[in-house]
Structures are given as C-alpha cells and as structure tokens.
N, C-alpha and C. Protein backbone atom coordinates (compact mmCIF):
# COMPACT_ATOMS: atom_id res chain seq x y z
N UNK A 1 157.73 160.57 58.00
CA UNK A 1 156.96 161.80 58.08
C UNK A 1 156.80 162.18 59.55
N UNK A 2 157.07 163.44 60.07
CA UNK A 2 157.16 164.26 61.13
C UNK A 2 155.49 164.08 61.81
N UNK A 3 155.38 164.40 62.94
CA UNK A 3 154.03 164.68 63.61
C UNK A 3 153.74 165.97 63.55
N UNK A 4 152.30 166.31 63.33
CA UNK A 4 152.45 167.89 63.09
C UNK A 4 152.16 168.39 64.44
N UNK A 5 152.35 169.85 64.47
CA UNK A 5 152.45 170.45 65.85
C UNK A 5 151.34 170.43 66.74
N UNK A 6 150.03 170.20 65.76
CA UNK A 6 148.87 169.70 66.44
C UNK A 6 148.46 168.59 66.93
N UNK A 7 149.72 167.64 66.55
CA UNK A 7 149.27 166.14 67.45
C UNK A 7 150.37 166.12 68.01
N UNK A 8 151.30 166.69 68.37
CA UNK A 8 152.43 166.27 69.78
C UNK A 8 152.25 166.60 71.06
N UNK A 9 153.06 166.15 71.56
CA UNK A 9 152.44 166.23 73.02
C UNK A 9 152.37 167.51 73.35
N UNK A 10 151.67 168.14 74.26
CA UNK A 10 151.26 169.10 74.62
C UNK A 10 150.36 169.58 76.08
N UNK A 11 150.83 171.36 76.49
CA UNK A 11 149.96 171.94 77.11
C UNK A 11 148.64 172.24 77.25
N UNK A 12 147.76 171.42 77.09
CA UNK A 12 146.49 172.34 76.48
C UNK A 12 145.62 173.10 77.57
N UNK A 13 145.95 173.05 78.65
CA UNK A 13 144.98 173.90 79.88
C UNK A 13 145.71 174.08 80.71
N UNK A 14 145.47 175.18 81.80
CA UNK A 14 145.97 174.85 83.47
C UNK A 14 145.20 175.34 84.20
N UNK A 15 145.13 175.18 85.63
CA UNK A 15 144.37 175.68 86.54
C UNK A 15 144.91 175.63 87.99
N UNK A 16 144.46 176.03 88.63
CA UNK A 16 144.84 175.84 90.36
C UNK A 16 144.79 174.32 90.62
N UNK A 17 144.24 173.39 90.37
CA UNK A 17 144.30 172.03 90.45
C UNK A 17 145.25 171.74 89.55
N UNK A 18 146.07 171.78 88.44
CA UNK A 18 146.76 171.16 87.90
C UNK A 18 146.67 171.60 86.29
N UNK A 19 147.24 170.95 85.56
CA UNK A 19 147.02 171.05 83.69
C UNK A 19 146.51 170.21 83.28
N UNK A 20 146.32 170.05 81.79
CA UNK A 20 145.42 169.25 81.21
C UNK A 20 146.72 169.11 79.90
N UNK A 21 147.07 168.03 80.04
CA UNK A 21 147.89 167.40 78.76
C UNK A 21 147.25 166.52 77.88
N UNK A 22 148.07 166.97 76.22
CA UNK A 22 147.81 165.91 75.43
C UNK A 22 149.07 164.83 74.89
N UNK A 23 148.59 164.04 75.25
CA UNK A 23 149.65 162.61 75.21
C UNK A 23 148.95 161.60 74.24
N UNK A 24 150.05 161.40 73.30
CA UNK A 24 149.19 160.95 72.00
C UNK A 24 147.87 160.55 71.65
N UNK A 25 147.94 162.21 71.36
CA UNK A 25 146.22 162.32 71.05
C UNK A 25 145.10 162.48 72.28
N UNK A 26 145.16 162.05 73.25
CA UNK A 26 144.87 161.85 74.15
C UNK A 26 144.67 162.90 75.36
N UNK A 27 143.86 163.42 75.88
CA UNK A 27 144.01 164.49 77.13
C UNK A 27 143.28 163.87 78.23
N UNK A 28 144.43 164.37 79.06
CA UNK A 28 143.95 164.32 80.66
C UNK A 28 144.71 165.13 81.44
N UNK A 29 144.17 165.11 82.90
CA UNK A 29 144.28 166.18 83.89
C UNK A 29 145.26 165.17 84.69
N UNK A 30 146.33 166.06 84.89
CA UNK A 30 147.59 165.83 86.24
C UNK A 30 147.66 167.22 87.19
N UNK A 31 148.11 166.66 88.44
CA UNK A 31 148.15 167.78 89.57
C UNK A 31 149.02 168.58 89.09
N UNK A 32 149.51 169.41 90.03
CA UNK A 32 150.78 169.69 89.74
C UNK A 32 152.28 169.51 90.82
N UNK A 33 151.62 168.43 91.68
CA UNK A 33 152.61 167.59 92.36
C UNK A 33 153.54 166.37 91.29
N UNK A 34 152.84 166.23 90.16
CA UNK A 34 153.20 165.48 89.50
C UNK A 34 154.77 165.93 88.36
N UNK A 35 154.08 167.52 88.35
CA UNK A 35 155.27 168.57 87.41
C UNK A 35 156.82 168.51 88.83
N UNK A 36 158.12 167.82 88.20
CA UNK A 36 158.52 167.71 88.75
C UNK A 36 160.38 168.42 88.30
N UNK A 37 160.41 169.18 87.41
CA UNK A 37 161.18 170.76 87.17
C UNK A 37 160.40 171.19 86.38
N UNK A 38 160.70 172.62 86.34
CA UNK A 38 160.29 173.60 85.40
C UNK A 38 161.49 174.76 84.65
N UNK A 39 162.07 174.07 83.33
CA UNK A 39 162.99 175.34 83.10
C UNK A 39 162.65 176.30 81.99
N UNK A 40 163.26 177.42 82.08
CA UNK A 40 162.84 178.70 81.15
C UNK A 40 164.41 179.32 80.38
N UNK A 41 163.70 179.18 79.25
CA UNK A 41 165.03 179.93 78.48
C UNK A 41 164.85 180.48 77.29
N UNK A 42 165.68 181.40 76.64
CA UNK A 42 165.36 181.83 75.24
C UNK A 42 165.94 181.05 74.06
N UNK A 43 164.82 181.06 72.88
CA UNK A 43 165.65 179.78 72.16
C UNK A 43 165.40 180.56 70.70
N UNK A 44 166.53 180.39 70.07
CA UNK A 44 166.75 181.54 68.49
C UNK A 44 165.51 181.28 68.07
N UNK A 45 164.90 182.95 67.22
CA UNK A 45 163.96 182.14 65.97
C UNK A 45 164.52 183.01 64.75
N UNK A 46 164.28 182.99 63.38
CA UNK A 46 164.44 183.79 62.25
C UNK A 46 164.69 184.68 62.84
N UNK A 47 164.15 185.91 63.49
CA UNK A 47 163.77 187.60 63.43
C UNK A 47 164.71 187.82 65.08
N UNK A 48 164.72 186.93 65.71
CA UNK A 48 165.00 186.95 67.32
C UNK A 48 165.12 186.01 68.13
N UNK A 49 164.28 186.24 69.07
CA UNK A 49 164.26 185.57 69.96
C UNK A 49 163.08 185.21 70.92
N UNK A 50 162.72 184.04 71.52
CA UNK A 50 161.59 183.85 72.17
C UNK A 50 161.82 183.20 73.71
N UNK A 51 160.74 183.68 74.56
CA UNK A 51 160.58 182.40 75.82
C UNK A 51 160.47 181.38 75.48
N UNK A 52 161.14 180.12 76.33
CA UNK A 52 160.70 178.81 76.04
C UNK A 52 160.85 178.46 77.51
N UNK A 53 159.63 178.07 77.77
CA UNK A 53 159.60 177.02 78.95
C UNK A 53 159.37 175.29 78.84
N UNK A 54 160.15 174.80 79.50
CA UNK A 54 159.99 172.87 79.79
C UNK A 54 159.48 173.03 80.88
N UNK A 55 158.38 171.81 80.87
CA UNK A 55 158.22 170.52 82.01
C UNK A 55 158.42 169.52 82.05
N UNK A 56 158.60 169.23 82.98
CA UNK A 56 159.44 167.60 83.32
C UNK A 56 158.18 167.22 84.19
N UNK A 57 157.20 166.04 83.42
CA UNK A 57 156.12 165.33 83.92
C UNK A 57 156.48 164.03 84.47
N UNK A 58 156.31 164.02 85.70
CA UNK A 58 156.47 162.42 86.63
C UNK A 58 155.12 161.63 85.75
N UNK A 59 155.26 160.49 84.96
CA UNK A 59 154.25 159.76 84.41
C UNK A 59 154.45 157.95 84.65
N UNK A 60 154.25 158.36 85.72
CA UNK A 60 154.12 156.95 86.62
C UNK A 60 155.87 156.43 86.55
N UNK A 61 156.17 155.78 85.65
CA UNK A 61 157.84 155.20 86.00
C UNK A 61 157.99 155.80 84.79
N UNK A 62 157.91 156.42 84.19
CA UNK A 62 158.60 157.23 82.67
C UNK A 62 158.21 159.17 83.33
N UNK A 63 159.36 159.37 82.92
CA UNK A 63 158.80 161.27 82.63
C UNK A 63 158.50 161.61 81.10
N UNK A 64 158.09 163.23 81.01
CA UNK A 64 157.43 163.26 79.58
C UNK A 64 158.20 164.92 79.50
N UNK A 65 158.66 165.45 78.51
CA UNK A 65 159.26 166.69 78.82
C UNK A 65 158.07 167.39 77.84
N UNK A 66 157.25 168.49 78.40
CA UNK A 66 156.36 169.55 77.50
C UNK A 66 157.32 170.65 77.43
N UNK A 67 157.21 171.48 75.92
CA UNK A 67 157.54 172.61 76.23
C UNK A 67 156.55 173.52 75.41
N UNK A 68 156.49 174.72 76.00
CA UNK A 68 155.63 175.59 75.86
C UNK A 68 156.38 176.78 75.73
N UNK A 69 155.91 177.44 73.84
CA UNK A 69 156.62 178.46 73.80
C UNK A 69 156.11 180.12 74.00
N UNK A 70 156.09 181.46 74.13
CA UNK A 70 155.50 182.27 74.43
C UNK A 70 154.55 182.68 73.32
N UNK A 71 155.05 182.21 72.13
CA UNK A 71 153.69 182.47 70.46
C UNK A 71 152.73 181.38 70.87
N UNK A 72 152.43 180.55 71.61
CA UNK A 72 151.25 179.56 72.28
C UNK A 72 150.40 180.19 73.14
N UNK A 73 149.35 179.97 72.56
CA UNK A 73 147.88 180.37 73.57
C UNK A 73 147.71 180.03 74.40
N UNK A 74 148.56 179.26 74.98
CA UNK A 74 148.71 178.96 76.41
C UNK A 74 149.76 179.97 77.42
N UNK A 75 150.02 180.26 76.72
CA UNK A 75 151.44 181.11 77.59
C UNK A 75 151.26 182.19 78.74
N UNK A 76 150.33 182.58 78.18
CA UNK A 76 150.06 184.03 79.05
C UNK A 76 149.59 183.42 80.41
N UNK A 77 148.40 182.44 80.12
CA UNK A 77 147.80 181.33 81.01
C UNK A 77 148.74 180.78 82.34
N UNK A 78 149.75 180.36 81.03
CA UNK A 78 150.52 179.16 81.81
C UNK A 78 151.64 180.14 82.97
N UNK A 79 152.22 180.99 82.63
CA UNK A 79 152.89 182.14 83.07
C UNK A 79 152.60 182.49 84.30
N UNK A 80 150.94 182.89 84.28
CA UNK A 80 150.36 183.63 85.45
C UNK A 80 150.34 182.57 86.61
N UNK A 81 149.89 181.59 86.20
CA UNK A 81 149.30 180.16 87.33
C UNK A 81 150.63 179.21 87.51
N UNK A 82 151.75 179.53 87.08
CA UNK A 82 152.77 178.79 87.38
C UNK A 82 153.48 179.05 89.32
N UNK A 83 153.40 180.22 89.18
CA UNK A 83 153.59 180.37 90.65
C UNK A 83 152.40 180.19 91.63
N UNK A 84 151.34 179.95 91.51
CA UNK A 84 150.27 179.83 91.98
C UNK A 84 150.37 178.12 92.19
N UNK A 85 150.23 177.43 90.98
CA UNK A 85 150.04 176.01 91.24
C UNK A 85 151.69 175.47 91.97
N UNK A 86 152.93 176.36 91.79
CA UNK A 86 153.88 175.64 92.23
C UNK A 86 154.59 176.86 93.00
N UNK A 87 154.51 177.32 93.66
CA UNK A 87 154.50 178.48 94.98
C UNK A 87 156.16 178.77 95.05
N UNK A 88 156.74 177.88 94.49
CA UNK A 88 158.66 178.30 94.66
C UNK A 88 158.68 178.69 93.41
N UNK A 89 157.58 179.15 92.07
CA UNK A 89 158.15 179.58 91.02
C UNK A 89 157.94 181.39 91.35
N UNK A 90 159.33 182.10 90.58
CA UNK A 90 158.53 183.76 90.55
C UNK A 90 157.65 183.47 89.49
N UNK A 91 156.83 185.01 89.61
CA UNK A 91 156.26 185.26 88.43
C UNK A 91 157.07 185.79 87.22
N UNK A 92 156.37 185.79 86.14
CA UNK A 92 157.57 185.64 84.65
C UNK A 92 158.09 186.86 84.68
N UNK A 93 157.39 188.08 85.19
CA UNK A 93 158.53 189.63 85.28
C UNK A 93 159.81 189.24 86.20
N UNK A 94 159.58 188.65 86.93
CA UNK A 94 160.92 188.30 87.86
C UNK A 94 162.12 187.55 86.28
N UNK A 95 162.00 186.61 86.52
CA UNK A 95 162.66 185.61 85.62
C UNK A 95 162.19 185.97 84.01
N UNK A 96 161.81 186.58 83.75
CA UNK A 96 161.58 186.91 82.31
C UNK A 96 162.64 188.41 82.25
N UNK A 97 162.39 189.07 83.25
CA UNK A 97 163.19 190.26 82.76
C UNK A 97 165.05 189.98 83.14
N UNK A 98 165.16 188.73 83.91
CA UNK A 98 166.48 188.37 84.20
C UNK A 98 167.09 187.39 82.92
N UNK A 99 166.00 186.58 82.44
CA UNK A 99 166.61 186.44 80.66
C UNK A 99 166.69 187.34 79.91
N UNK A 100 165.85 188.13 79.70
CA UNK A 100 165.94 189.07 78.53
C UNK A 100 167.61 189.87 78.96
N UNK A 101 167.95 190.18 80.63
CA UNK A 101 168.65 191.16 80.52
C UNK A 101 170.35 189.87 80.40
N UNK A 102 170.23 188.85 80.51
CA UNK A 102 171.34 187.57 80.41
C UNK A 102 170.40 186.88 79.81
N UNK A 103 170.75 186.63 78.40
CA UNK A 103 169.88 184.81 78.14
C UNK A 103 170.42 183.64 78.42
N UNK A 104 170.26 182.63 78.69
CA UNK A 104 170.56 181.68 78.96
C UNK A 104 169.50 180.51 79.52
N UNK A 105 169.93 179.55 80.40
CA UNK A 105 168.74 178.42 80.77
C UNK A 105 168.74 178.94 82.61
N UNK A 106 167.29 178.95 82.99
CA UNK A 106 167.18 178.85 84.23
C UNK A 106 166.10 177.93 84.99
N UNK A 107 166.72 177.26 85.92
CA UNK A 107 165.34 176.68 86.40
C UNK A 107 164.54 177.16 87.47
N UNK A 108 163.39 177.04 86.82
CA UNK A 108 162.37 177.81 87.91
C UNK A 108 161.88 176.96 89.05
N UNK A 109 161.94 175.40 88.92
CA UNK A 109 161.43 174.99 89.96
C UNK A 109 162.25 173.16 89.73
N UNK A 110 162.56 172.60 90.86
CA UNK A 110 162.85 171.46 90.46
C UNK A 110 162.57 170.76 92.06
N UNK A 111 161.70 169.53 91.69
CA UNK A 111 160.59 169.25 93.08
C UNK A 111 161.94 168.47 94.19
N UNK A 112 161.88 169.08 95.00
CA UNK A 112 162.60 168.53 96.12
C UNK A 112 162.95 166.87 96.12
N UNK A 113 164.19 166.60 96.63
CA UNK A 113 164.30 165.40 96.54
C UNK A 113 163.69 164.65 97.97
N UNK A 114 163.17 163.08 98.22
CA UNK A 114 162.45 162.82 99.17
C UNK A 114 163.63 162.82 100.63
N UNK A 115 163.55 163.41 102.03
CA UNK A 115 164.07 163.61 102.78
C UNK A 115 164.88 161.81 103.49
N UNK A 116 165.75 162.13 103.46
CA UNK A 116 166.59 160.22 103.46
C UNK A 116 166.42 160.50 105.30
N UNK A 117 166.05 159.21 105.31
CA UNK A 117 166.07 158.75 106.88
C UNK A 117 167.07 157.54 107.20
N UNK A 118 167.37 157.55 108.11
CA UNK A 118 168.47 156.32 108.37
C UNK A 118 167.85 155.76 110.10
C-alpha cells in the first residue's frame, strides 16, 4: 500500500530564513544554504499541463528530492521567496513564461561547487 499524499515528504512553509519540511511525518526548519539545485519543468496531467518544481535537499550525507507542484498551497509562496532566499533564481514570470513558451526541464539554481585549492 502506497503513502498518501499527506504523509510524503514535503514542502510545508518558506520564509527568508529557509523552509520548513516534512520528513516522515516529521517537520523541521532548514536554511536555504542547505537547498542545493532547484529544477522547474512541466509535467503532463489529464486536461494539460502543469509547473513542477524539485529540490535537491543536502541532509547531512544523504540528499532528499521535494517536489512541489503549482495545484499546492504552497506554490504561489514558494515561487515568490525562491529568488529572495536563493538570489541566482529569476522570478517564475522569467522562467515560467520561457516553459510555457518551450516546455521542457530547466534549472533554476544548482549551489556552486566548493572552489579547489592546490
């Protein structure tokens, strides 16, 4: 038997400090130094078509992939404060009107790799 959509992992908040995830069952607050890509794409439904955004969560030595779709009460939320909490994302008219007009996968943000010294 499947998990229902109300106990998988999930978006459930964001803010200028970071989001608030649920990880089995479970919520807590991560920065958003921790969100380490962010991609956006349209993914079929019955009638059309929808936004879908991933995160790729750094969770200590494992990552966790959220995705968050635009029929989620989080979306509008998550949309606005994405360039805010992570400053190299556009806002979703930028990259929302460049899927709608090509669909496909784009990434909005993917955290720099650490600078190699020798």
């Amino acid at each position: 038997m499947s998990p229902s959509l109300d106990a998988r992992n999930a978006v459930k908040a964001v803010s200028q400090a970071g989001v608030v995830l649920a990880v089995s069952g479970c919520e807590r607050s991560i920065s958003w130094v921790a969100i380490s890509c962010v991609v956006a794409g349209l993914a079929a439904t019955g009638d059309g078509e929808m936004f879908v955004l991933a995160l790729e969560v750094d969770d200590g030595d494992t990552s966790r992939l959220f995705t968050v779709a635009e029929t989620e009460r989080i979306w509008t939320e998550l949309t606005a404060i994405l360039p805010v909490g992570l400053p190299a994302v556009a806002p979703f008219e930028h990259w929302g009107a460049a899927l709608a007009n090509k669909p496909g996968v784009v990434t909005l943000y993917e955290r720099p790799a650490p600078a190699v010294t020798s």
